[in-house]
Every structure is written in C-alpha cells, then in structure tokens.
N, C-alpha and C. Protein backbone atom coordinates (compact mmCIF):
# COMPACT_ATOMS: atom_id res chain seq x y z
N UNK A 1 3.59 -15.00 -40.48
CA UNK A 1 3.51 -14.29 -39.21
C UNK A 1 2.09 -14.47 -38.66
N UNK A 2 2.09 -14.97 -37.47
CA UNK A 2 0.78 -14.69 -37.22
C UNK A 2 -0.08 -13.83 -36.36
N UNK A 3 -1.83 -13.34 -36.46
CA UNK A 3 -1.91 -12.40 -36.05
C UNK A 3 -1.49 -11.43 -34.71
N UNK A 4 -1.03 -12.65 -33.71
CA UNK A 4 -0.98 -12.12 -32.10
C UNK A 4 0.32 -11.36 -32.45
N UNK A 5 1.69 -11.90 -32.93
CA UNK A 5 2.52 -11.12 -32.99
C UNK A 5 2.39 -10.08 -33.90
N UNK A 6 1.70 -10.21 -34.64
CA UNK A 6 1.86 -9.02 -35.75
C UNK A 6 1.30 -8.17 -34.97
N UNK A 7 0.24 -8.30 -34.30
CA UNK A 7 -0.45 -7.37 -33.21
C UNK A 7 0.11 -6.90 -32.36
N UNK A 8 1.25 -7.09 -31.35
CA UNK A 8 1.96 -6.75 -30.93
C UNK A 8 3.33 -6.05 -31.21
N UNK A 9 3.79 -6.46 -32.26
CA UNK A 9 4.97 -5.65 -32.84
C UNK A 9 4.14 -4.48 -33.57
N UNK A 10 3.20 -4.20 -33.78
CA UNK A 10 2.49 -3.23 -34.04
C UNK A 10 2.09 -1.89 -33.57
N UNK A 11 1.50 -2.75 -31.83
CA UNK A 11 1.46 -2.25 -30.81
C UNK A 11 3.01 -1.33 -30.53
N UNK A 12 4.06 -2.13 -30.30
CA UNK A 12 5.12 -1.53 -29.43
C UNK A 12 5.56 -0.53 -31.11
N UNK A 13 5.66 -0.44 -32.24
CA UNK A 13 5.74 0.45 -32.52
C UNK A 13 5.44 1.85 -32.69
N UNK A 14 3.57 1.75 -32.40
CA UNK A 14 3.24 3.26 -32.34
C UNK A 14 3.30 3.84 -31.13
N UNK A 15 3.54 2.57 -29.53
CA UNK A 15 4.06 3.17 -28.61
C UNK A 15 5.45 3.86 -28.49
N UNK A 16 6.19 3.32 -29.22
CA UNK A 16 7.79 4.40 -30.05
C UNK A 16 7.42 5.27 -30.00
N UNK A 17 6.99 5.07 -31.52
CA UNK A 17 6.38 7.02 -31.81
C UNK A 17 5.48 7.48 -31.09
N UNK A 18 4.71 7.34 -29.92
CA UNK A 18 3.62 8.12 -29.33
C UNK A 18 5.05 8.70 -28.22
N UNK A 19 5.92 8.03 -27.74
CA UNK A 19 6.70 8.20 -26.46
C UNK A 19 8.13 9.02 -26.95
N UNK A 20 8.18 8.70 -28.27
CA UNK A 20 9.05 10.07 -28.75
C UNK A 20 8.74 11.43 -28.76
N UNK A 21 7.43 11.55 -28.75
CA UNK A 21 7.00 13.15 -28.84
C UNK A 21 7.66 13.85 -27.59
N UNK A 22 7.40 15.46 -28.19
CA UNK A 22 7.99 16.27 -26.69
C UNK A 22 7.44 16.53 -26.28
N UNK A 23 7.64 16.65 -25.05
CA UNK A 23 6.69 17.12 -23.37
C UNK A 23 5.94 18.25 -23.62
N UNK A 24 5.59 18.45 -24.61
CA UNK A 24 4.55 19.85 -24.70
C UNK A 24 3.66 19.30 -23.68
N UNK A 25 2.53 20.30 -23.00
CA UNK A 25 1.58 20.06 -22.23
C UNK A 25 0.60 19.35 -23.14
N UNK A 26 0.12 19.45 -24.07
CA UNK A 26 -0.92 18.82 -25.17
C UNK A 26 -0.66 17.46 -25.86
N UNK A 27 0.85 17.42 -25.83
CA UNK A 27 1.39 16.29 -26.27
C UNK A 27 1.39 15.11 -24.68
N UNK A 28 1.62 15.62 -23.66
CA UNK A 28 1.35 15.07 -22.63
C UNK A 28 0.41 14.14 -22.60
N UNK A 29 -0.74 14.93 -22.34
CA UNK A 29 -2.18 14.62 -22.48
C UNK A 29 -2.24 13.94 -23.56
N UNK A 30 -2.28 13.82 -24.89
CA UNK A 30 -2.02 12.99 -26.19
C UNK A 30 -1.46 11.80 -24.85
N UNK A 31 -0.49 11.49 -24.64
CA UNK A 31 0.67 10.28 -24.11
C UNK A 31 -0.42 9.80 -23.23
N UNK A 32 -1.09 10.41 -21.97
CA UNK A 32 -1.89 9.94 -21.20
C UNK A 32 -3.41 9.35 -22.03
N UNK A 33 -3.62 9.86 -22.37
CA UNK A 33 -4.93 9.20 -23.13
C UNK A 33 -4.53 7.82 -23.91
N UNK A 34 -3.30 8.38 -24.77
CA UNK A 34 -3.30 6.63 -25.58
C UNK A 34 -3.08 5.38 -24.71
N UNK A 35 -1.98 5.91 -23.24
CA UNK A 35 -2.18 4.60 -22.10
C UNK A 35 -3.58 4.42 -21.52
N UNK A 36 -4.36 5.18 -21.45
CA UNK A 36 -5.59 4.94 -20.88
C UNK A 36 -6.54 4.49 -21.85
N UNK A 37 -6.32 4.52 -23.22
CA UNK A 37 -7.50 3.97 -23.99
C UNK A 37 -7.04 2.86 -24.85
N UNK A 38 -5.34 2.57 -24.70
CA UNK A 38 -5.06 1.52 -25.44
C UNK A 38 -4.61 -0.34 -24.57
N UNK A 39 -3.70 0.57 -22.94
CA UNK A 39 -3.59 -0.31 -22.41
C UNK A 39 -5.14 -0.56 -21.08
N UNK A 40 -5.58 0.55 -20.60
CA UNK A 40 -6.28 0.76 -19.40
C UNK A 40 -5.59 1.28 -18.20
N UNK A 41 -4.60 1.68 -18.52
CA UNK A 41 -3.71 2.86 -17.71
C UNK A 41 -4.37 3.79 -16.92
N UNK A 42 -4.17 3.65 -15.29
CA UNK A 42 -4.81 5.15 -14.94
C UNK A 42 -3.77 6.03 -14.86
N UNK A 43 -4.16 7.25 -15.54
CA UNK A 43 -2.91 7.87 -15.74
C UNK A 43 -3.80 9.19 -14.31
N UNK A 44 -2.93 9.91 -13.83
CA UNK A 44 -3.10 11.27 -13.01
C UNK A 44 -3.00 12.55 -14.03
N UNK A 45 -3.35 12.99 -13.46
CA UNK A 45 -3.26 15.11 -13.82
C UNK A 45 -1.67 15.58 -13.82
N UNK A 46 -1.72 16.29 -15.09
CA UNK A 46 -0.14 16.98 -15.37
C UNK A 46 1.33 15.81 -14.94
N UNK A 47 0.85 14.86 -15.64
CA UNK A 47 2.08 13.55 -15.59
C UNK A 47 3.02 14.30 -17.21
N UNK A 48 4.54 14.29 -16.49
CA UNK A 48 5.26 14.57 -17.89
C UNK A 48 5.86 13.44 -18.23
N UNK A 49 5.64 13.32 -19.90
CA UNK A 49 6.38 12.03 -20.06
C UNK A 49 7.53 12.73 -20.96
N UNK A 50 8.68 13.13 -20.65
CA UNK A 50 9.78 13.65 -21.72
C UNK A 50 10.13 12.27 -23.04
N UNK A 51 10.44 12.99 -23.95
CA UNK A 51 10.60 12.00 -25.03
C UNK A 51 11.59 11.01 -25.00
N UNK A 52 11.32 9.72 -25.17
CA UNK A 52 12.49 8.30 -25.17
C UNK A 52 12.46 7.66 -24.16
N UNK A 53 11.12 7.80 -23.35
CA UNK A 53 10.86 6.86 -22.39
C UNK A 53 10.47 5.73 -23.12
N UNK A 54 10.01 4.18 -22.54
CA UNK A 54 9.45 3.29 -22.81
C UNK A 54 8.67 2.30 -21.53
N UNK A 55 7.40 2.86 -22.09
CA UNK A 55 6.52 2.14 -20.87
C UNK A 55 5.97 0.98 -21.87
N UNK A 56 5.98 -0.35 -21.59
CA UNK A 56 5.20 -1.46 -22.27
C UNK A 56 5.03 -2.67 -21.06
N UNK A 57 3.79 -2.96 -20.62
CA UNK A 57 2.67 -3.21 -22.04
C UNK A 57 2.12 -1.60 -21.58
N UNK A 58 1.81 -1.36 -20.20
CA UNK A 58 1.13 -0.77 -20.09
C UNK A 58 -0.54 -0.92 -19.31
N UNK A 59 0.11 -1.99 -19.18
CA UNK A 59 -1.65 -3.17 -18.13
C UNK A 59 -0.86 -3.07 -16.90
N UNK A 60 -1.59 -2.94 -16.54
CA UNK A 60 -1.63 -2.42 -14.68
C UNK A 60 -0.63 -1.85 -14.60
N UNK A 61 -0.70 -0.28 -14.75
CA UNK A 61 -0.20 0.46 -14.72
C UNK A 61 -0.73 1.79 -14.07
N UNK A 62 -0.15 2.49 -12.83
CA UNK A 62 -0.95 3.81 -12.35
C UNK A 62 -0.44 4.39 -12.14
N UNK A 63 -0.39 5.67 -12.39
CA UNK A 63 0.59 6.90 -11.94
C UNK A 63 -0.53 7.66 -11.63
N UNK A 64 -0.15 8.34 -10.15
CA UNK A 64 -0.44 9.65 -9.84
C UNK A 64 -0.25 11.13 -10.73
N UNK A 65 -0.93 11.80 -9.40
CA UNK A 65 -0.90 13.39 -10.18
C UNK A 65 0.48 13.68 -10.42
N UNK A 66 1.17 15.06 -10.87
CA UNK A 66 2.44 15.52 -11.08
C UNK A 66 3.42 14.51 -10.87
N UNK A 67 3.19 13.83 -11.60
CA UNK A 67 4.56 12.81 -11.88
C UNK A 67 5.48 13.10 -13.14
N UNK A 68 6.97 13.16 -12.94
CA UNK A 68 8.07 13.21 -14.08
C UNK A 68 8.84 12.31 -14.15
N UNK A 69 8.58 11.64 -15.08
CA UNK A 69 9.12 10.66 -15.74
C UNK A 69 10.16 10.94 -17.06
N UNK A 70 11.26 10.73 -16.94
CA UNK A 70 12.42 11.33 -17.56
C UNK A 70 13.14 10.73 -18.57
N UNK A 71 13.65 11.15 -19.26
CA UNK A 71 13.84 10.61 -20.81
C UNK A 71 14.99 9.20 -19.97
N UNK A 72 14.48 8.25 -21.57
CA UNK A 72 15.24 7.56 -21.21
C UNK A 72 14.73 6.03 -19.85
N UNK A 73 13.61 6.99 -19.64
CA UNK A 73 13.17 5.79 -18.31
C UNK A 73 12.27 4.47 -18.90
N UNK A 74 12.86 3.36 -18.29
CA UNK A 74 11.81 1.98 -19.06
C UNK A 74 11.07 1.53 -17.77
N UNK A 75 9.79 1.06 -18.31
CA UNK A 75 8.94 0.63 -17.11
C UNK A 75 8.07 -0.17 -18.08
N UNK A 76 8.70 -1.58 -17.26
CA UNK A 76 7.37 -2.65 -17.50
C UNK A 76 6.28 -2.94 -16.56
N UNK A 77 5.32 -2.88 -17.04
CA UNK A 77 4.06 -3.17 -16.47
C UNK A 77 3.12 -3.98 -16.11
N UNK A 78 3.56 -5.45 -16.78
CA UNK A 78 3.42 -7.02 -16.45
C UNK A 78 2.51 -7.14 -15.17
N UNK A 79 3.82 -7.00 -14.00
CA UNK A 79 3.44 -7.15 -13.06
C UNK A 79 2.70 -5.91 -12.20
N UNK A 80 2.19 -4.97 -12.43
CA UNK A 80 2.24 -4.24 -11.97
C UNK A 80 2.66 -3.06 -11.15
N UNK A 81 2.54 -1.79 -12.06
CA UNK A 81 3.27 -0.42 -11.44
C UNK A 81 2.04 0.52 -11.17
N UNK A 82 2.95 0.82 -9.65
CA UNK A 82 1.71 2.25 -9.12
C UNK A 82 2.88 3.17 -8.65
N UNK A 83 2.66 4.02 -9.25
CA UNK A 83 3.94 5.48 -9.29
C UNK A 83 2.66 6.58 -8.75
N UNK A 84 3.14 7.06 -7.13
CA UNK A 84 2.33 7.75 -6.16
C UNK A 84 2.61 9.44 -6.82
N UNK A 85 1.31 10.23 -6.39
CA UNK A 85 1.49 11.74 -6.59
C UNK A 85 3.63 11.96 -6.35
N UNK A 86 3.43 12.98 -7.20
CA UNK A 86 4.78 14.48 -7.43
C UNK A 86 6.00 13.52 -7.06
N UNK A 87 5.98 12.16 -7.63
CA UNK A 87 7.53 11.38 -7.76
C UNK A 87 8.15 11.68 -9.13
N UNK A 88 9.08 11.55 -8.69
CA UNK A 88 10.53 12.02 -10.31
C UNK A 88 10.90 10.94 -9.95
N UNK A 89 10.99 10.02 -11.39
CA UNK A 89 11.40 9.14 -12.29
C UNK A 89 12.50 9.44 -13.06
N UNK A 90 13.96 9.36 -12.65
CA UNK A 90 14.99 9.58 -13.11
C UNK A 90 15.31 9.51 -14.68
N UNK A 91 16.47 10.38 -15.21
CA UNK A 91 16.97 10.06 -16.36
C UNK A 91 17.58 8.38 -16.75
N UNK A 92 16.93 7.44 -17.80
CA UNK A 92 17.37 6.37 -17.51
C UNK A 92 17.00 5.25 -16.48
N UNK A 93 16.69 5.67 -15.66
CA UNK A 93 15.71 4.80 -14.79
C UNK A 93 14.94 4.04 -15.23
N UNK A 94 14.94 2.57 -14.78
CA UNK A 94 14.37 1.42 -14.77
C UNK A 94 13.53 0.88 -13.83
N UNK A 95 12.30 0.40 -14.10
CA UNK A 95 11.07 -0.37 -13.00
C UNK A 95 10.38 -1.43 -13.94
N UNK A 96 10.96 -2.42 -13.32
CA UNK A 96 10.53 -3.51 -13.82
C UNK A 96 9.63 -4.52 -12.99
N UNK A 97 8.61 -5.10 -13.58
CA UNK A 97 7.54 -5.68 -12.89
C UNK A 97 7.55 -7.20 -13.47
N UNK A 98 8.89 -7.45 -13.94
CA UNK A 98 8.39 -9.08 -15.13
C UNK A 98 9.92 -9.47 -15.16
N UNK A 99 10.09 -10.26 -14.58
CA UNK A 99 11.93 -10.55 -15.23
C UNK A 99 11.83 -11.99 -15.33
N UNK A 100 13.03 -13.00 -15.94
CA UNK A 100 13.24 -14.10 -16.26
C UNK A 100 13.45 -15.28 -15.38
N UNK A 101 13.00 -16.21 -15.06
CA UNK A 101 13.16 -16.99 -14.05
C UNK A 101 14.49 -17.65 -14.73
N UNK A 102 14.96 -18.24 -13.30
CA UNK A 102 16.42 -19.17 -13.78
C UNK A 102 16.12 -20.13 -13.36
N UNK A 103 15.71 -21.26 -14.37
CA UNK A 103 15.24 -22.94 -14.14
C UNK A 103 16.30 -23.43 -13.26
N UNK A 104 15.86 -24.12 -12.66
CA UNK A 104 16.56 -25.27 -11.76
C UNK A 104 17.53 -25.91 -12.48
N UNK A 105 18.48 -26.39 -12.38
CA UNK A 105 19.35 -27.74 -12.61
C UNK A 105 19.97 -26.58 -13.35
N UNK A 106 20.15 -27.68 -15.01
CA UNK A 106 20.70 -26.81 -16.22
C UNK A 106 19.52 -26.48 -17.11
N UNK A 107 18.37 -26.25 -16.89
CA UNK A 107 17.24 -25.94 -17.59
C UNK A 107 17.78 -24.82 -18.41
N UNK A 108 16.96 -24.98 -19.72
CA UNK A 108 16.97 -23.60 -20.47
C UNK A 108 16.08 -22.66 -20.14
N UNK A 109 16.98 -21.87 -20.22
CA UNK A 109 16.81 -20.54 -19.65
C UNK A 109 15.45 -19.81 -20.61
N UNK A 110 15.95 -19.85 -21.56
CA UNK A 110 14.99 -19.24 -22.54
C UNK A 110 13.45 -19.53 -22.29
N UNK A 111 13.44 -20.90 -22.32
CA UNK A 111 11.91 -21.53 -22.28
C UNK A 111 11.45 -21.60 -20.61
N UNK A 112 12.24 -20.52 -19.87
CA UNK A 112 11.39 -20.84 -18.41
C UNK A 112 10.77 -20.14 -17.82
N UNK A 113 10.34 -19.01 -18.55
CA UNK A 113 9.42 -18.19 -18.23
C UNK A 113 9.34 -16.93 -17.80
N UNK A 114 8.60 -16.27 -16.98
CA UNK A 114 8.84 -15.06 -16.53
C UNK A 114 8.49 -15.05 -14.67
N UNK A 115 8.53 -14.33 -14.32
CA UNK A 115 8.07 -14.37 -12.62
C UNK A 115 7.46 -12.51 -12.31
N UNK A 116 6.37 -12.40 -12.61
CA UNK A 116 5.97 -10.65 -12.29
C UNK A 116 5.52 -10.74 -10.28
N UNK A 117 5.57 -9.14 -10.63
CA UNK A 117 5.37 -9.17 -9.20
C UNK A 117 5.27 -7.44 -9.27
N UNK A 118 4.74 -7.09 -8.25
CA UNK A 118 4.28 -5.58 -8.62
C UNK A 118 5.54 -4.79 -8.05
N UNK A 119 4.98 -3.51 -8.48
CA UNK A 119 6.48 -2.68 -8.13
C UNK A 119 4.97 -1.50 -7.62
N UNK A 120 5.73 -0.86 -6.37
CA UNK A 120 4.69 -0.07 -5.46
C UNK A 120 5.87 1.30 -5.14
N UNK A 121 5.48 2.19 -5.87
CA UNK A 121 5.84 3.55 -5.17
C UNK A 121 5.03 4.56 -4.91
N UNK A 122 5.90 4.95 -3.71
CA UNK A 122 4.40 6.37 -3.15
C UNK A 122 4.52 7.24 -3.56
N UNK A 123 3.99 8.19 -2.51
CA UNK A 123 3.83 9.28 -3.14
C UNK A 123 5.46 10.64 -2.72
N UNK A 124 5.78 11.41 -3.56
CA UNK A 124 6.91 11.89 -2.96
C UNK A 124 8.48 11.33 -3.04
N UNK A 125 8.60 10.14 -3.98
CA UNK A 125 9.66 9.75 -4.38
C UNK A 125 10.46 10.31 -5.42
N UNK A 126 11.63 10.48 -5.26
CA UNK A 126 12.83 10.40 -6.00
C UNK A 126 13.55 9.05 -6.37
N UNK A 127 13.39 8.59 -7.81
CA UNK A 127 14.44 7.55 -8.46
C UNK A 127 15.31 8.51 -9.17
N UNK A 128 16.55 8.06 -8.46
CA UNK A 128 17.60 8.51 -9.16
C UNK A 128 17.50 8.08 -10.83
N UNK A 129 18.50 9.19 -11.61
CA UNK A 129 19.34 8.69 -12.69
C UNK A 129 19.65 6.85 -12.61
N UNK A 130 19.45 6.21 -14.01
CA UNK A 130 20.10 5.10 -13.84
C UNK A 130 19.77 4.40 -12.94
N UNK A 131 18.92 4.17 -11.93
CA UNK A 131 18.71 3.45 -11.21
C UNK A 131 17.78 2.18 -11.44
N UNK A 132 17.92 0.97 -10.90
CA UNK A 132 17.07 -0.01 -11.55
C UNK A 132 16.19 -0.58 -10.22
N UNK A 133 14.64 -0.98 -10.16
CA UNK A 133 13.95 -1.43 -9.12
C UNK A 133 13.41 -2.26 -10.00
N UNK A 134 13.62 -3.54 -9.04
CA UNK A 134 12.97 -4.67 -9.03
C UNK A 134 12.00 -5.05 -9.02
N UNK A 135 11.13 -6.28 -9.90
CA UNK A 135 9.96 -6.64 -9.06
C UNK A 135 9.51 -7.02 -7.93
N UNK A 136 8.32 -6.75 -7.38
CA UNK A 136 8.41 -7.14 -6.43
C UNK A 136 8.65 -5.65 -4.76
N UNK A 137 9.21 -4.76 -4.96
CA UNK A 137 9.98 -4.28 -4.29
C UNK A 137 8.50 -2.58 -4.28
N UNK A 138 8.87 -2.35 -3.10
CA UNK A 138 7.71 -1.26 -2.47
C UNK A 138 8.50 0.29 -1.87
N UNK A 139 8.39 1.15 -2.52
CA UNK A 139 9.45 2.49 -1.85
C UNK A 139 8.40 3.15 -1.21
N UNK A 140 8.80 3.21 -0.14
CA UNK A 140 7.99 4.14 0.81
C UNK A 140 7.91 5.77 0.93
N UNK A 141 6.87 6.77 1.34
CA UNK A 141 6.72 7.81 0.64
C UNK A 141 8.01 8.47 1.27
N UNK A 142 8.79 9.83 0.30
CA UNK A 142 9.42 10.67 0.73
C UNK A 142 10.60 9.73 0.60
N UNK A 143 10.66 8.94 -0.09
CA UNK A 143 11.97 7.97 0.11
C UNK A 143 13.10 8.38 -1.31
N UNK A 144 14.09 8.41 -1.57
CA UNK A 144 15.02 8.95 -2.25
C UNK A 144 15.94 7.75 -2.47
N UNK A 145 16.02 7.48 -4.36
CA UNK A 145 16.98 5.92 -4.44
C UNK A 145 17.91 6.66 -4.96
N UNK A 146 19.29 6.63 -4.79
CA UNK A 146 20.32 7.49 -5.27
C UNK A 146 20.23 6.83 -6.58
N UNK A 147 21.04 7.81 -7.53
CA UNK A 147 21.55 7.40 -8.43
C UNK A 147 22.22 6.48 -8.86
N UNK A 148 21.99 5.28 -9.72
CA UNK A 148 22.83 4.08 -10.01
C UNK A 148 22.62 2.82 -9.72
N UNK A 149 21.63 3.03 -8.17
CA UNK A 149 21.16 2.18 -7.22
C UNK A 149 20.68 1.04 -8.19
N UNK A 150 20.46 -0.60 -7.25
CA UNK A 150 19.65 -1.66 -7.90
C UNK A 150 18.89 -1.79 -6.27
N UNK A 151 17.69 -1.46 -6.60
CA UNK A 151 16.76 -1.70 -5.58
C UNK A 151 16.03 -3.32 -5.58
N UNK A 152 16.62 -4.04 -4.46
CA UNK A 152 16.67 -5.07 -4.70
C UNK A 152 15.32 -5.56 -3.55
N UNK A 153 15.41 -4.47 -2.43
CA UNK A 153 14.24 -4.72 -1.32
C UNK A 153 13.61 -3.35 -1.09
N UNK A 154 12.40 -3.87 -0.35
CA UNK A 154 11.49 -2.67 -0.03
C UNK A 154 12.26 -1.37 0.93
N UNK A 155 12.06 -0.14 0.73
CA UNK A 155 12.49 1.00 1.03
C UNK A 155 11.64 1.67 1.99
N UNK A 156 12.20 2.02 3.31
CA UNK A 156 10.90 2.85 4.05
C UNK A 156 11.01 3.98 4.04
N UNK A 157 9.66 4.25 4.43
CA UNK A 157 9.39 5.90 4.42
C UNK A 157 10.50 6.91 4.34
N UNK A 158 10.94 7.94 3.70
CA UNK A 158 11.97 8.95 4.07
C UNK A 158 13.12 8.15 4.12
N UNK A 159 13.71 7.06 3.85
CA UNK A 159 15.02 6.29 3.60
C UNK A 159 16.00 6.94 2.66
N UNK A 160 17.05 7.32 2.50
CA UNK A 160 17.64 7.45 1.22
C UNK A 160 18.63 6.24 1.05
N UNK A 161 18.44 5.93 -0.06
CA UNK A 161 18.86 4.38 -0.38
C UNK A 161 20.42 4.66 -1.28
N UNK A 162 21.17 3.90 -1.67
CA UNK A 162 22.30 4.03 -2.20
C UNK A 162 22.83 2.27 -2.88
N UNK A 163 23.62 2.42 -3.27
CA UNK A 163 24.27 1.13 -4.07
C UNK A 163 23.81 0.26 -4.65
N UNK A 164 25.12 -1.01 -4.97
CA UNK A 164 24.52 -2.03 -5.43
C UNK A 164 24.53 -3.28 -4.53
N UNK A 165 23.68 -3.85 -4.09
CA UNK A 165 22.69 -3.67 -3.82
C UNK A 165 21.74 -2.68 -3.01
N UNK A 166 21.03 -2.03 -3.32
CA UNK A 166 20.66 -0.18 -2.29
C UNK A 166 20.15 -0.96 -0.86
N UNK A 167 21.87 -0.01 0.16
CA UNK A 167 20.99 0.08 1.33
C UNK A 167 21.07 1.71 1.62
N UNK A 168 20.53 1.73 3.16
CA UNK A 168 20.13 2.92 3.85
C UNK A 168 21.17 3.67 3.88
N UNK A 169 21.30 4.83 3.65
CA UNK A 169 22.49 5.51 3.80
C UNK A 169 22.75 6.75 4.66
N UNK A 170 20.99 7.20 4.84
CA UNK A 170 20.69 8.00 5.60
C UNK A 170 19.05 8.22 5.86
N UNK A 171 18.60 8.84 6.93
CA UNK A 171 17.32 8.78 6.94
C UNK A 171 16.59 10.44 6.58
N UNK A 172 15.69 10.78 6.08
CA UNK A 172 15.79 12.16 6.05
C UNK A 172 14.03 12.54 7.35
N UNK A 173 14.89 13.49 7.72
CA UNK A 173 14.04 14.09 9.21
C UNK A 173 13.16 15.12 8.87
C-alpha cells in the first residue's frame, strides 16, 4: 500500500467517526474545528452537523453562520461548496462539486476522469429531503429545492424549484 492512499483511507475514516457524533453544541464545535484544521474549511457560528452526514474532502469548503445540515446529507468539496448564512440542508441531501466525465466514443469510463465545478448557495435556502445539486449549479437566496429534486441549473432568488429535472414551480413574494 502506498503512503498517499494509506493517507487517505485514513483520513476518510476518522472523518466517519468525527461525523457520527451527536449534535451536542460542543460536539458541533469539535466537527467545525476538525474541518477547519484538517481540511481548511471556513466553517460559520452555531453550524449543526446531525450525525451520518458525509462531507469529504473538505477543501474549499464554506458554510455560513446557522446552518443545518441533516443526517444523512453528502457533500463533496472538490469543486467547491459555499453554503450561505441560516440554510437547511435536507435529510439525505446531496451537493456535489466533482462527478465523472463520460469519454467520447467508447472510452473507458473509469480512466476519464473527473470534471469539478463549484456549487454556490446563499444565504436563506432550503434543500429539500433527498434532493441532489449538481456541480456547477448556483441557488439563489430565499430559494426553496423541493424534496427529491435533481438540480440540474442555477435557481433564482425566492424560486421554489421541484422535479426531475427541478424547474420553477412557484415564485415566493
């Protein structure tokens, strides 16, 4: 084995156990410090991380103040995530910043790489339950992704988004 992976499967294990703990307020703070001193995470004030999330790597990664992030939620950080002040991060919810390119022709798939791209939310969002956002893709503040949704394009301000693929379903006034 050599050292880079051993270093890394290392890594994503004590991020397990650091992201299993429960949302105590102290245990919180514990969760925010190890992203800020292990990946360079800016983490915000009173962020809850409930237990069985999975944030990795954890490089360019920012969350605002009062953010809830809900069991069950995965967020890669590759490409970059900025999660704005007092957004809820659904049960199960997905934000992904790194996904798989699909080679041209019949290329293998495996060996073709990745494609990141940042993922931008403001401040005042709701991600539904289950919902998955793309790289690449920007929710605008006060904006609401229903539940289930695959956010495939950018979301404006106060939008409430719906389906698969999420469009507008209503605007909120």
């Amino acid at each position: 084995m050599n050292f880079k992976y051993g270093l890394v499967v290392s890594v994503e294990t004590l991020s397990y156990f650091v992201f299993l703990l429960p949302r105590f307020r102290v245990l919180n703070l514990f969760k925010s410090i190890y992203l800020r001193f292990i990946f360079r995470s800016k983490i915000g004030r009173r962020v809850i991380f409930y237990p069985g999330i999975w944030i990795f790597t954890g490089r360019n990664l920012t969350i605002g103040d009062d953010v809830d992030i809900a069991k069950g939620a995965l967020i890669t950080t590759d490409g970059g995530v900025k999660i704005g002040d007092r957004s809820l991060i659904g049960y199960g919810a997905t934000i992904i910043s790194s996904n798989h390119v699909i080679p041209p022709n019949r290329g293998k798939i495996f060996f073709s790489g990745h494609r990141t791209a940042p993922v931008n939310i403001e401040q005042d969002v709701w991600i539904g339950a289950n919902s998955i956002i793309l790289p690449g893709v920007s929710i605008g503040e006060g904006a609401v992704v229903a539940s289930g949704s695959v956010v495939t394009k950018n979301v404006k301000p106060f939008n409430v988004v719906a389906g698969v693929p999420a469009r507008v379903i209503k605007e909120r006034f």
